[in-house]
N, C-alpha and C. Protein backbone atom coordinates (compact mmCIF):
# COMPACT_ATOMS: atom_id res chain seq x y z
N UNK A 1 -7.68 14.49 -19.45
CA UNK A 1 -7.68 14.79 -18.05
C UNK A 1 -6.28 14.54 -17.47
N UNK A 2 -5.97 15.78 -16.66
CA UNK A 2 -4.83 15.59 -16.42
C UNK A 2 -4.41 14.29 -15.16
N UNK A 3 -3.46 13.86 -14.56
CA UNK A 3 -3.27 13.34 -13.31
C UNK A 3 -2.76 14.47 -12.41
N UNK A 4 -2.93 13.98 -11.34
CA UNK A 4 -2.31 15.08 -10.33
C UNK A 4 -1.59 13.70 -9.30
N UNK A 5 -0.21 14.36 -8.87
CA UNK A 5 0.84 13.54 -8.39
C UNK A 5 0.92 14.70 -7.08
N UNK A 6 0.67 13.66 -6.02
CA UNK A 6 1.35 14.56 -4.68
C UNK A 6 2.13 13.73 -4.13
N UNK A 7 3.57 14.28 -3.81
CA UNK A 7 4.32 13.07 -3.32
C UNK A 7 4.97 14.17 -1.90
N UNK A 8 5.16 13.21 -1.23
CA UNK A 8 5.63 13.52 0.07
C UNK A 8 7.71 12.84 0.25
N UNK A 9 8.01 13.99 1.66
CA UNK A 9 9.20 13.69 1.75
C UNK A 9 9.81 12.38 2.07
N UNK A 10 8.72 11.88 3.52
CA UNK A 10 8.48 10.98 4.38
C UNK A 10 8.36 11.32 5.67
N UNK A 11 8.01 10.31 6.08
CA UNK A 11 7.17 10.79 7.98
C UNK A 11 5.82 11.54 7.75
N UNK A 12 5.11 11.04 7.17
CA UNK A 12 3.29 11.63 6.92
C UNK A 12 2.69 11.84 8.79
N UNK A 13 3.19 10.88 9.71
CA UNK A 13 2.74 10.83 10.57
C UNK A 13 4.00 11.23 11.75
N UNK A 14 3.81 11.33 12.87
CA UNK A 14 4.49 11.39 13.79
C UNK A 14 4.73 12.70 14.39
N UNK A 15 5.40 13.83 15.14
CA UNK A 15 5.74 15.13 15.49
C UNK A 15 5.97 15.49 14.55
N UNK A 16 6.52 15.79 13.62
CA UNK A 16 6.14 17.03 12.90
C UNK A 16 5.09 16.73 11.59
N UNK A 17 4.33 15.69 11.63
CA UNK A 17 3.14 15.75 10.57
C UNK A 17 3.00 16.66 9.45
N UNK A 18 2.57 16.53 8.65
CA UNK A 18 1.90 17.68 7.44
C UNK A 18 0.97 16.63 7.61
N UNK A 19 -0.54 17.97 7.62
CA UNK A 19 -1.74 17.61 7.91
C UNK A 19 -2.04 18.24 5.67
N UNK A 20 -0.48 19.46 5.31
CA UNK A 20 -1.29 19.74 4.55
C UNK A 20 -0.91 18.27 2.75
N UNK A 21 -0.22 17.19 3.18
CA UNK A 21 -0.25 16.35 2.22
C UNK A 21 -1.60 15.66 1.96
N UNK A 22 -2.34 15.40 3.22
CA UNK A 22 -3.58 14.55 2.67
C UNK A 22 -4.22 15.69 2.61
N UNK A 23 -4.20 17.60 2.80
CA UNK A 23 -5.45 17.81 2.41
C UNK A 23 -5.52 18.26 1.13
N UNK A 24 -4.33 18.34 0.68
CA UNK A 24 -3.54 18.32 -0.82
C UNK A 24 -4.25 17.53 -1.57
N UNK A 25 -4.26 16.44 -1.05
CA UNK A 25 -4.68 14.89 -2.04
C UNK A 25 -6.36 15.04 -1.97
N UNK A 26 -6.72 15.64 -1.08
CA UNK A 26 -8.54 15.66 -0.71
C UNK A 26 -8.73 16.75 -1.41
N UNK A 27 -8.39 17.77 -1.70
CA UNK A 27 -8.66 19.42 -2.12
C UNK A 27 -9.36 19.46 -3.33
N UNK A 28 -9.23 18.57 -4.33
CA UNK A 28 -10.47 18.72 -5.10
C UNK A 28 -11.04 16.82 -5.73
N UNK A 29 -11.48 16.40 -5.06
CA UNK A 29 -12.01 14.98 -5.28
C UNK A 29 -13.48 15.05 -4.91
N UNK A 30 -14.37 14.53 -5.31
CA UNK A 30 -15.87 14.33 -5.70
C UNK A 30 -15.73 14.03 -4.19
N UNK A 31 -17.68 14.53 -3.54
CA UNK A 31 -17.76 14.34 -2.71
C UNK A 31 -17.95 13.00 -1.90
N UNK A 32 -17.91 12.11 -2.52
CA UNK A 32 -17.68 10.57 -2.21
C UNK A 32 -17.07 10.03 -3.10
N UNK A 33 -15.80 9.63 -2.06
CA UNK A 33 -14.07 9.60 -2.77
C UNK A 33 -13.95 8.23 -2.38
N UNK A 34 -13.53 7.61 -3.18
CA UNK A 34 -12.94 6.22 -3.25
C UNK A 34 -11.31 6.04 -3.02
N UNK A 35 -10.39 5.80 -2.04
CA UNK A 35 -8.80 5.77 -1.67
C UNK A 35 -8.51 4.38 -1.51
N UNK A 36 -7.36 4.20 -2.49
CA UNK A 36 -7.14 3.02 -2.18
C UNK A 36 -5.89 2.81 -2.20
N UNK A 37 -5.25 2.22 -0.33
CA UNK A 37 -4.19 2.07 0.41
C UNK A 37 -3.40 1.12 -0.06
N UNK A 38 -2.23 1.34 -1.21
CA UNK A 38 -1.26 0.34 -1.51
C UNK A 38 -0.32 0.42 -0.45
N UNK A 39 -0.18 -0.76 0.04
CA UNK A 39 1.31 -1.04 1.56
C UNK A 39 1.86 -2.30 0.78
N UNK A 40 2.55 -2.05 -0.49
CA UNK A 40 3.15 -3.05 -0.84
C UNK A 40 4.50 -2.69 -0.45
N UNK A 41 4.87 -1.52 0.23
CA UNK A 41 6.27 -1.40 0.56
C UNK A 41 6.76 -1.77 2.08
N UNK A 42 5.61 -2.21 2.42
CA UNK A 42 5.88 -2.77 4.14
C UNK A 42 5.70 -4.19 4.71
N UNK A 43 6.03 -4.38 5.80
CA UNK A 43 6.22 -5.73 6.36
C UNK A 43 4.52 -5.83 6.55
N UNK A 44 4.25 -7.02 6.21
CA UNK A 44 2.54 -7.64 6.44
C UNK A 44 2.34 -7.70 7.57
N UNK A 45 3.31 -7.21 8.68
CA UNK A 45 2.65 -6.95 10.00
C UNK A 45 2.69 -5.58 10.37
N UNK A 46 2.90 -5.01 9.63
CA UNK A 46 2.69 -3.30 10.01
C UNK A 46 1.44 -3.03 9.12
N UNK A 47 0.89 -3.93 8.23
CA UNK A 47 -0.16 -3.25 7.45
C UNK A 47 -1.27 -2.30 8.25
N UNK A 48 -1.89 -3.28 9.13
CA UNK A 48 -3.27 -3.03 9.67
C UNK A 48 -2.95 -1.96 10.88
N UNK A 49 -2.04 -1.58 11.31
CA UNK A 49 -1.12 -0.71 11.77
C UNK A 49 -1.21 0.75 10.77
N UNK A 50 -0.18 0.93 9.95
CA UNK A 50 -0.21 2.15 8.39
C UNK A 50 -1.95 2.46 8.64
N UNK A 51 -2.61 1.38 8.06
CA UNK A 51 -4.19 1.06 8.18
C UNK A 51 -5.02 2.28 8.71
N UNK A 52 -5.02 1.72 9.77
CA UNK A 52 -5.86 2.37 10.88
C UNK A 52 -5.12 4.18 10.82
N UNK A 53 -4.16 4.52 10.80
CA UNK A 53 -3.29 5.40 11.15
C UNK A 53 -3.79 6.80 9.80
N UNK A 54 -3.68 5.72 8.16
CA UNK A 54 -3.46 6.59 7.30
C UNK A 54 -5.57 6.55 7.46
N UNK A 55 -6.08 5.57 7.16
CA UNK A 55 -7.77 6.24 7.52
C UNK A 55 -7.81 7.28 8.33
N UNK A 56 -7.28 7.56 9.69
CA UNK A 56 -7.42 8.30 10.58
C UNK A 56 -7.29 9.70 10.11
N UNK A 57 -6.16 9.95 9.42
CA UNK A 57 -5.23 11.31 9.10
C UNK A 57 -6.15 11.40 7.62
N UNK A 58 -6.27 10.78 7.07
CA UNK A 58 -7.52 11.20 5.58
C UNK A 58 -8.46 11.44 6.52
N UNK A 59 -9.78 10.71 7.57
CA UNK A 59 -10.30 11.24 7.86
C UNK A 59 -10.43 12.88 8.38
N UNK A 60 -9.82 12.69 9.14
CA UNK A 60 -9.23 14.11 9.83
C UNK A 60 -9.34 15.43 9.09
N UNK A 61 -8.48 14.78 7.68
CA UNK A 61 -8.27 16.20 6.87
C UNK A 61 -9.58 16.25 5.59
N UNK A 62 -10.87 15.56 5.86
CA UNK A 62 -11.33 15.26 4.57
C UNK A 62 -12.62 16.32 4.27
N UNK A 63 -12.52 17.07 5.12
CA UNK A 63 -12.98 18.49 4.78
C UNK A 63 -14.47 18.26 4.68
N UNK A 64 -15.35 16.94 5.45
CA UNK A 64 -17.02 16.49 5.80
C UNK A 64 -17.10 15.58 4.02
N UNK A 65 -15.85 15.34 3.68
CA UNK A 65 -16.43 14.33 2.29
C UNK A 65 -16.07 13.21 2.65
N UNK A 66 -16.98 12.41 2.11
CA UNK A 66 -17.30 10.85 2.44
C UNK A 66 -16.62 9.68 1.80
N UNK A 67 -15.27 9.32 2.54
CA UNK A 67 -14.21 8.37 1.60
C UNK A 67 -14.27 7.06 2.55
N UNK A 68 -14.04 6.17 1.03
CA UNK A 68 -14.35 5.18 1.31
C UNK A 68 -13.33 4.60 0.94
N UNK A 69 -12.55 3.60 1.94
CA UNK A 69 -11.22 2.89 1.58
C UNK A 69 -10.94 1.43 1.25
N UNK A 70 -10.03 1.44 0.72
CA UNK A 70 -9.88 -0.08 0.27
C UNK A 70 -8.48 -0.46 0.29
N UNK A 71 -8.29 -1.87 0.53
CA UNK A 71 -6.65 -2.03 1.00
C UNK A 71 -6.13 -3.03 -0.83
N UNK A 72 -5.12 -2.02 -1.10
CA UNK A 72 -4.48 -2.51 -2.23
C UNK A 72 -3.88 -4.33 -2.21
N UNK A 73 -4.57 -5.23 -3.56
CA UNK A 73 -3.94 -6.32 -3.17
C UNK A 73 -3.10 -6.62 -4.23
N UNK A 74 -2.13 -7.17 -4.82
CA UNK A 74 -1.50 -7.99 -5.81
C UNK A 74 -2.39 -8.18 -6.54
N UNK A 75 -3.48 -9.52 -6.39
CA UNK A 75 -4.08 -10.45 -7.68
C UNK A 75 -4.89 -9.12 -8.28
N UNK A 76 -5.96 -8.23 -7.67
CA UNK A 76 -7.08 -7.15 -8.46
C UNK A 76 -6.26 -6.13 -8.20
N UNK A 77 -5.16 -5.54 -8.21
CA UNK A 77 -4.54 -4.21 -8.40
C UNK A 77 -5.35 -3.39 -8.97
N UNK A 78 -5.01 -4.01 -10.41
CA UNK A 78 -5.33 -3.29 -11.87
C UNK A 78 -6.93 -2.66 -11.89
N UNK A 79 -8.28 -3.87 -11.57
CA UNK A 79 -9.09 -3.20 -11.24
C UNK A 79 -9.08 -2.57 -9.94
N UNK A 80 -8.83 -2.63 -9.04
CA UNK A 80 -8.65 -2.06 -7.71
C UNK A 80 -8.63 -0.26 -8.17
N UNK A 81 -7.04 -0.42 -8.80
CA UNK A 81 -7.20 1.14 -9.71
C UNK A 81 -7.89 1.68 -9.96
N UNK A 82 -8.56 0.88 -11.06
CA UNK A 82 -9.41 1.18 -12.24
C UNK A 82 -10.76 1.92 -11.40
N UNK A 83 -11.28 1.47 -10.08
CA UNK A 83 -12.40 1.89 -9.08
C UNK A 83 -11.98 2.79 -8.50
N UNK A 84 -10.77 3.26 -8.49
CA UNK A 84 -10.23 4.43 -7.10
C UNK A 84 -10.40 5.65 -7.50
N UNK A 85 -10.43 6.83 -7.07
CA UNK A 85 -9.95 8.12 -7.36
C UNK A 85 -8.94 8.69 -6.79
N UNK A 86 -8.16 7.96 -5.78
CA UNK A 86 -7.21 7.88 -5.52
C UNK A 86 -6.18 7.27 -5.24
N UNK A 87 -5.27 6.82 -5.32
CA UNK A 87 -4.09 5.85 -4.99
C UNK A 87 -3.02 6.40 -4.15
N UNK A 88 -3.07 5.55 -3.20
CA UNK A 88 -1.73 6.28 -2.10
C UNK A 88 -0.97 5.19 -1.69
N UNK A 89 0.42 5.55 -2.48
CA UNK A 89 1.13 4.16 -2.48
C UNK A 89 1.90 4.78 -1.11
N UNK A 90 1.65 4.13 -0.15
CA UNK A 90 2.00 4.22 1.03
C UNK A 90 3.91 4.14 1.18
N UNK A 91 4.54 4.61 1.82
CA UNK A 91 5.83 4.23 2.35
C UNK A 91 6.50 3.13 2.71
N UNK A 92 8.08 3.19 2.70
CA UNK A 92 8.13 1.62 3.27
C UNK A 92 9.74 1.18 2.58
N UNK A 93 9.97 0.18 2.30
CA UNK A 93 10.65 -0.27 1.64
C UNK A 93 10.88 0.09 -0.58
N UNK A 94 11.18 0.84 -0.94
CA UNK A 94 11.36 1.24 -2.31
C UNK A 94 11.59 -0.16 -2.86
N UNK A 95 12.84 -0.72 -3.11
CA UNK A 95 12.67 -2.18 -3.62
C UNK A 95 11.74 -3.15 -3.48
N UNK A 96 10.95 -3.21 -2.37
CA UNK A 96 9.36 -3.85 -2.04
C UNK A 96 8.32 -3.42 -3.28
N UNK A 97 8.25 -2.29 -2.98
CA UNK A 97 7.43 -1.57 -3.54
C UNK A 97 7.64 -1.84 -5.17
N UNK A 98 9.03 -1.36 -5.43
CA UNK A 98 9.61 -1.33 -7.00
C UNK A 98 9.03 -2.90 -7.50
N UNK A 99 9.32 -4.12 -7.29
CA UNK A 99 8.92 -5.39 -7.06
C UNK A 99 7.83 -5.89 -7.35
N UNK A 100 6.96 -5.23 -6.28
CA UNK A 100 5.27 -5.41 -6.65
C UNK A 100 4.56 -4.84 -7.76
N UNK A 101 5.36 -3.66 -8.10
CA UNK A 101 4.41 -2.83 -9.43
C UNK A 101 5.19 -3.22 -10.34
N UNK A 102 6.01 -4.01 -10.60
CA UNK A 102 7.26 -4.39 -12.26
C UNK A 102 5.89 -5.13 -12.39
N UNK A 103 5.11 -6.01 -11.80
CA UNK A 103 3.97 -6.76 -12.69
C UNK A 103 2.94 -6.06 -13.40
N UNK A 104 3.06 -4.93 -13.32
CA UNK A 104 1.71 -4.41 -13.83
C UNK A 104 2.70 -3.51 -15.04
N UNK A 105 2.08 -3.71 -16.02
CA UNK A 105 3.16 -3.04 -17.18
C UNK A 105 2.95 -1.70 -17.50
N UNK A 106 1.55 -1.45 -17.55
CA UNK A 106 1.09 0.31 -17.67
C UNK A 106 0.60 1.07 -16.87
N UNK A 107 1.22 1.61 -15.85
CA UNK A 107 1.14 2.37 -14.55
C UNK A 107 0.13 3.43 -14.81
N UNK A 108 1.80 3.70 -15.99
CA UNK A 108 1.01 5.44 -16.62
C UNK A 108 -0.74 5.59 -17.31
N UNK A 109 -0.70 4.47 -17.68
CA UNK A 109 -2.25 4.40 -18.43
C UNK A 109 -2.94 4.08 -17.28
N UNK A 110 -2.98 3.13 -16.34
CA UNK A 110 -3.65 2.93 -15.27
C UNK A 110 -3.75 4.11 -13.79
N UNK A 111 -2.77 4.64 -14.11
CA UNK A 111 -3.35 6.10 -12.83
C UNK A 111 -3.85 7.39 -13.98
N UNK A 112 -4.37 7.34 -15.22
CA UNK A 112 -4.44 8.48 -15.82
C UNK A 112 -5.80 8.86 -15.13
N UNK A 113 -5.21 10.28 -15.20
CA UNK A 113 -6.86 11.06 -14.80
C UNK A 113 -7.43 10.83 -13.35
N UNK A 114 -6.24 10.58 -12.30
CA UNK A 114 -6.35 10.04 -10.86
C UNK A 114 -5.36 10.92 -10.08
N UNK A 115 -5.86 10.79 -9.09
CA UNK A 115 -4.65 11.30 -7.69
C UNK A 115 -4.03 10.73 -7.15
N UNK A 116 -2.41 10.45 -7.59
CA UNK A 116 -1.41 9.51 -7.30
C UNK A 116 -0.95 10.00 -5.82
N UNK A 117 -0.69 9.70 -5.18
CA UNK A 117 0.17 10.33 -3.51
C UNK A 117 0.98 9.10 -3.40
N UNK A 118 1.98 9.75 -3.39
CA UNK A 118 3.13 8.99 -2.71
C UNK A 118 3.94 9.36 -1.34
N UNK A 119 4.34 9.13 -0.75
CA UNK A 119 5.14 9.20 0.41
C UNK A 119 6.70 7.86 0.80
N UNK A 120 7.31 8.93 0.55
CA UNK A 120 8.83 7.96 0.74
C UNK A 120 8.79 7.42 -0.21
N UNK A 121 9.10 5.99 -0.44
CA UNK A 121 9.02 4.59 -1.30
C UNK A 121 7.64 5.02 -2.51
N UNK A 122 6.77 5.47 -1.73
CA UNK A 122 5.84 5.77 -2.98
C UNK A 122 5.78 6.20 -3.68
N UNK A 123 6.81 7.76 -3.22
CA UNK A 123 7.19 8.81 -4.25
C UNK A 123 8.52 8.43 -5.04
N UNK A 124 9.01 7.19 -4.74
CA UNK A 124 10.76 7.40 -4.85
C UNK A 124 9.90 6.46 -6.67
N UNK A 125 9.47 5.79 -6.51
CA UNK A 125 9.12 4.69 -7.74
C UNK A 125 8.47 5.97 -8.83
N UNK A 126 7.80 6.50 -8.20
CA UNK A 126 7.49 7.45 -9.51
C UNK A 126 8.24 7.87 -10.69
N UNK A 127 9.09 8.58 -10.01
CA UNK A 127 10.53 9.37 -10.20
C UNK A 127 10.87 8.57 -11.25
N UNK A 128 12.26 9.44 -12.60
CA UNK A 128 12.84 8.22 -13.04
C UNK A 128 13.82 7.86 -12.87
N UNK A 129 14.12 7.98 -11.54
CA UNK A 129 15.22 7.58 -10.80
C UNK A 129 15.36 8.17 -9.65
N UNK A 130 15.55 7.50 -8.33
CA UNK A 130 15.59 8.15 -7.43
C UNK A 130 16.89 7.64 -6.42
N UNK A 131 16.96 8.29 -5.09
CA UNK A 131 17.83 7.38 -4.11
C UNK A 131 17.51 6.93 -2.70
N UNK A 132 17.67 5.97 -2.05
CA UNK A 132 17.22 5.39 -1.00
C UNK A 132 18.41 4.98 -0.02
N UNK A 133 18.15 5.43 0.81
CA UNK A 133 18.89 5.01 1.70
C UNK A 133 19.46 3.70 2.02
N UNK A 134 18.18 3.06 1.67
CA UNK A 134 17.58 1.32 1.71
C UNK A 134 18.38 0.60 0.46
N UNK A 135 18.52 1.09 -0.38
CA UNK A 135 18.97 0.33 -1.65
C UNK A 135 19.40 1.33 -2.44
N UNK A 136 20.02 2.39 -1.81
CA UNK A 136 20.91 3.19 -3.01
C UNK A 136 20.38 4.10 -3.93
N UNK A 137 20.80 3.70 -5.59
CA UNK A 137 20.65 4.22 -7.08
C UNK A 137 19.67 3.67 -7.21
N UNK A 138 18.75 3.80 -7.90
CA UNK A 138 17.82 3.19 -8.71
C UNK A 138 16.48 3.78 -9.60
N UNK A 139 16.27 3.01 -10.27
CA UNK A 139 15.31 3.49 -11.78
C UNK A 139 14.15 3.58 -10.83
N UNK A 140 13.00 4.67 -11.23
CA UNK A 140 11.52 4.55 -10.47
C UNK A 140 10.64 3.76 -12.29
N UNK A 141 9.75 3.91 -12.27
CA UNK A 141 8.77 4.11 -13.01
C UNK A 141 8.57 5.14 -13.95
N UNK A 142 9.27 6.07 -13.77
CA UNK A 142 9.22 7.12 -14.44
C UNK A 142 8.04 7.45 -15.00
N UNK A 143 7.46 8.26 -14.45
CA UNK A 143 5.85 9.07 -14.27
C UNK A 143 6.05 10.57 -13.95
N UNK A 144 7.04 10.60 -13.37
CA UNK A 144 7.27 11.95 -12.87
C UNK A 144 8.48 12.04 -13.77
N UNK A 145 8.94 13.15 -13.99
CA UNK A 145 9.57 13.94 -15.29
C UNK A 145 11.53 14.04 -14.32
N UNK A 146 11.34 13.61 -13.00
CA UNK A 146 12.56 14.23 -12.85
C UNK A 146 13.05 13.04 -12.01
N UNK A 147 14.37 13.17 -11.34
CA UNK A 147 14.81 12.45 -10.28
C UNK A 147 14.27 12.86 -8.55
N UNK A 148 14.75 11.95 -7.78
CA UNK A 148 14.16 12.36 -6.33
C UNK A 148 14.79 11.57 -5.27
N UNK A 149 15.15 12.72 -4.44
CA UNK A 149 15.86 11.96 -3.16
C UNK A 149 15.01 12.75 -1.90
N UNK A 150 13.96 11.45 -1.58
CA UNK A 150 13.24 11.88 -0.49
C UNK A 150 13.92 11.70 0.91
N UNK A 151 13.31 12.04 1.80
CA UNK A 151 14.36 11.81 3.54
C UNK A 151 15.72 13.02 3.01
N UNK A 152 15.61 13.84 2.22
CA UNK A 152 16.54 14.76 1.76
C UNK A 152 17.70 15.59 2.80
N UNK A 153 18.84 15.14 2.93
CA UNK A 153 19.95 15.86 3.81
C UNK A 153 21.27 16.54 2.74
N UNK A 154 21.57 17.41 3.23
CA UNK A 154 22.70 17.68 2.37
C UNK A 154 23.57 17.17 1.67
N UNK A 155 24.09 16.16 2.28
CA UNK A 155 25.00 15.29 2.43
C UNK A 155 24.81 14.32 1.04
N UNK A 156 23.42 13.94 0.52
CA UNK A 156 23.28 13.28 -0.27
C UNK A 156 22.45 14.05 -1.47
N UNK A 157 23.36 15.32 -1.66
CA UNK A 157 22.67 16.27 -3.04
C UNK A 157 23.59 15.97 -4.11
N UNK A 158 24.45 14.63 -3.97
CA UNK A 158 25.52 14.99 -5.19
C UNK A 158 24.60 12.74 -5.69
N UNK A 159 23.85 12.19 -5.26
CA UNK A 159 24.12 11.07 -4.71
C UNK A 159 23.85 10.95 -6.61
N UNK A 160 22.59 11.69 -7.12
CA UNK A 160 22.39 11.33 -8.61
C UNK A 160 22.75 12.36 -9.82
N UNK A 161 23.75 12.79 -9.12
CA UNK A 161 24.51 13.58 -10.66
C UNK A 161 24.80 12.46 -11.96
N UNK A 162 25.12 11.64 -11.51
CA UNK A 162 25.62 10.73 -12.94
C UNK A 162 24.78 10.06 -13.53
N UNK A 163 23.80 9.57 -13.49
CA UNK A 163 22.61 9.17 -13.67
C UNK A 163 21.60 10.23 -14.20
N UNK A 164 21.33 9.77 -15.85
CA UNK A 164 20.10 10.79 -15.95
C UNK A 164 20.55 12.50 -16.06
N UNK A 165 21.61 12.64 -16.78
CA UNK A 165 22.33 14.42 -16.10
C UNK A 165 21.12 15.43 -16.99
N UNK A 166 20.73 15.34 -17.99
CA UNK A 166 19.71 16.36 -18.59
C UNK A 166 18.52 16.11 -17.48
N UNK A 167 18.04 15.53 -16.67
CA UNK A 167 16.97 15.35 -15.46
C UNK A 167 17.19 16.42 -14.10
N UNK A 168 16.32 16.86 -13.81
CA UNK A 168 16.40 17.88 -12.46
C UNK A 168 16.05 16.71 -11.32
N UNK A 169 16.90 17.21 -10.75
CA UNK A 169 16.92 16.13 -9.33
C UNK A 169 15.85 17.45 -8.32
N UNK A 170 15.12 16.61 -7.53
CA UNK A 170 14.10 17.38 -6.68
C UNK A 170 14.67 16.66 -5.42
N UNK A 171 14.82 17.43 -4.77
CA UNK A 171 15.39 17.47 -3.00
C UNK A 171 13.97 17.71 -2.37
N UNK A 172 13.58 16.20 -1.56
CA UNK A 172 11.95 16.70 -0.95
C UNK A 172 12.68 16.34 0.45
N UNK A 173 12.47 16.99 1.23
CA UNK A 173 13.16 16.56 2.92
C UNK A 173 11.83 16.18 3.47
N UNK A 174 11.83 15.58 4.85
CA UNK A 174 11.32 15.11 5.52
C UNK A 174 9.98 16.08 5.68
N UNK A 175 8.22 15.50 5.57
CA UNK A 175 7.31 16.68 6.28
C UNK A 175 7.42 17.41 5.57
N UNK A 176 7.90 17.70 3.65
CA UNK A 176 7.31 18.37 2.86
C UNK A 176 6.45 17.65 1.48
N UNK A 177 5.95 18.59 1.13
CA UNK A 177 4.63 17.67 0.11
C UNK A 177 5.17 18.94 -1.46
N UNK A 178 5.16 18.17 -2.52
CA UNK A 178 5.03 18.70 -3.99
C UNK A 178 4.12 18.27 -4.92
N UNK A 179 3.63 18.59 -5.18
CA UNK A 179 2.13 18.63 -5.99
C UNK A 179 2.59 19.54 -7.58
N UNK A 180 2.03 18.25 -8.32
CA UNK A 180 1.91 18.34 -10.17
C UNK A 180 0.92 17.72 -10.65
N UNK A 181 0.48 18.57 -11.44
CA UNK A 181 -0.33 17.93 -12.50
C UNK A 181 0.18 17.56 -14.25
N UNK A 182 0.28 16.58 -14.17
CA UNK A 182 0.63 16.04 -15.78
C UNK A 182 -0.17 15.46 -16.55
């Protein structure tokens, strides 16, 4: 079974929204869907904040199917996973994020056969290498086959030529969504 990876540019929410990233991530999941909200890339006072915001916008787009959410923790990650059919490593800080998942050693075995969504920081760790505004160069997880510079401006299309040169760098700008299955 394959995985399917939807990763976003950044800004899921706000004026110019894409309503179509979460319906991307909803478009083919059993009719009672299990999502479960990793915010390991944000300040512990914006959680319940993201929270309320990203339930809202899954609700919204969930096409009358019945999801049921759960907030990603450190100690049960691994099973946390293991129960989801989806994982949406929320936005935020990339080095936060990068940080919290170095503890878990097999990503790739643990999202197989699941719907990964990332947005910003979520999508940047995938990657096997991406760039951040926040912290520059850096290695993702490598899950996804290429490099990635999300929040994408011109200005920073040269940022990972040296790094990785047989790798296709993917330019995702702000309020766009790319969807793979591997």
């Amino acid at each position: 079974m394959k995985t399917k990876y939807v990763i976003h540019g950044g800004f899921i929410s706000g004026q110019n929204k894409d309503d179509n990233f979460y319906k991307e991530i909803l478009s083919n999941v059993p009719y009672e869907t299990k999502i479960l909200l990793v915010y390991f890339a944000k300040e512990a006072d914006r959680v319940a904040k993201n929270r309320e915001e990203d339930i809202q916008e899954f609700s919204k787009n969930s096409g009358g199917k019945v999801l049921k959410f759960e907030t990603a923790d450190e100690i049960s990650f691994l099973e946390q996973v293991n129960k989801s059919d989806v994982i949406y490593l929320h936005g935020g800080h990339s080095g936060l994020l990068l940080e919290a998942l170095k503890k878990y050693p097999n990503l790739k075995a643990a999202f197989k056969g699941k719907i990964i969504a990332g947005d910003s920081a979520g999508a940047n760790v995938l990657a096997e290498a991406f760039y951040s505004q926040k912290i520059g160069v850096a290695e993702g997880f490598g899950l996804l086959p290429f490099k990635l510079i999300c929040h994408f401006k011109e200005e920073n299309k040269d940022k990972l030529t040296h790094i990785k040169p047989d790798l296709e760098t993917i330019f995702l700008p702000e309020y766009k969504t790319k969807v793979m299955n591997i």
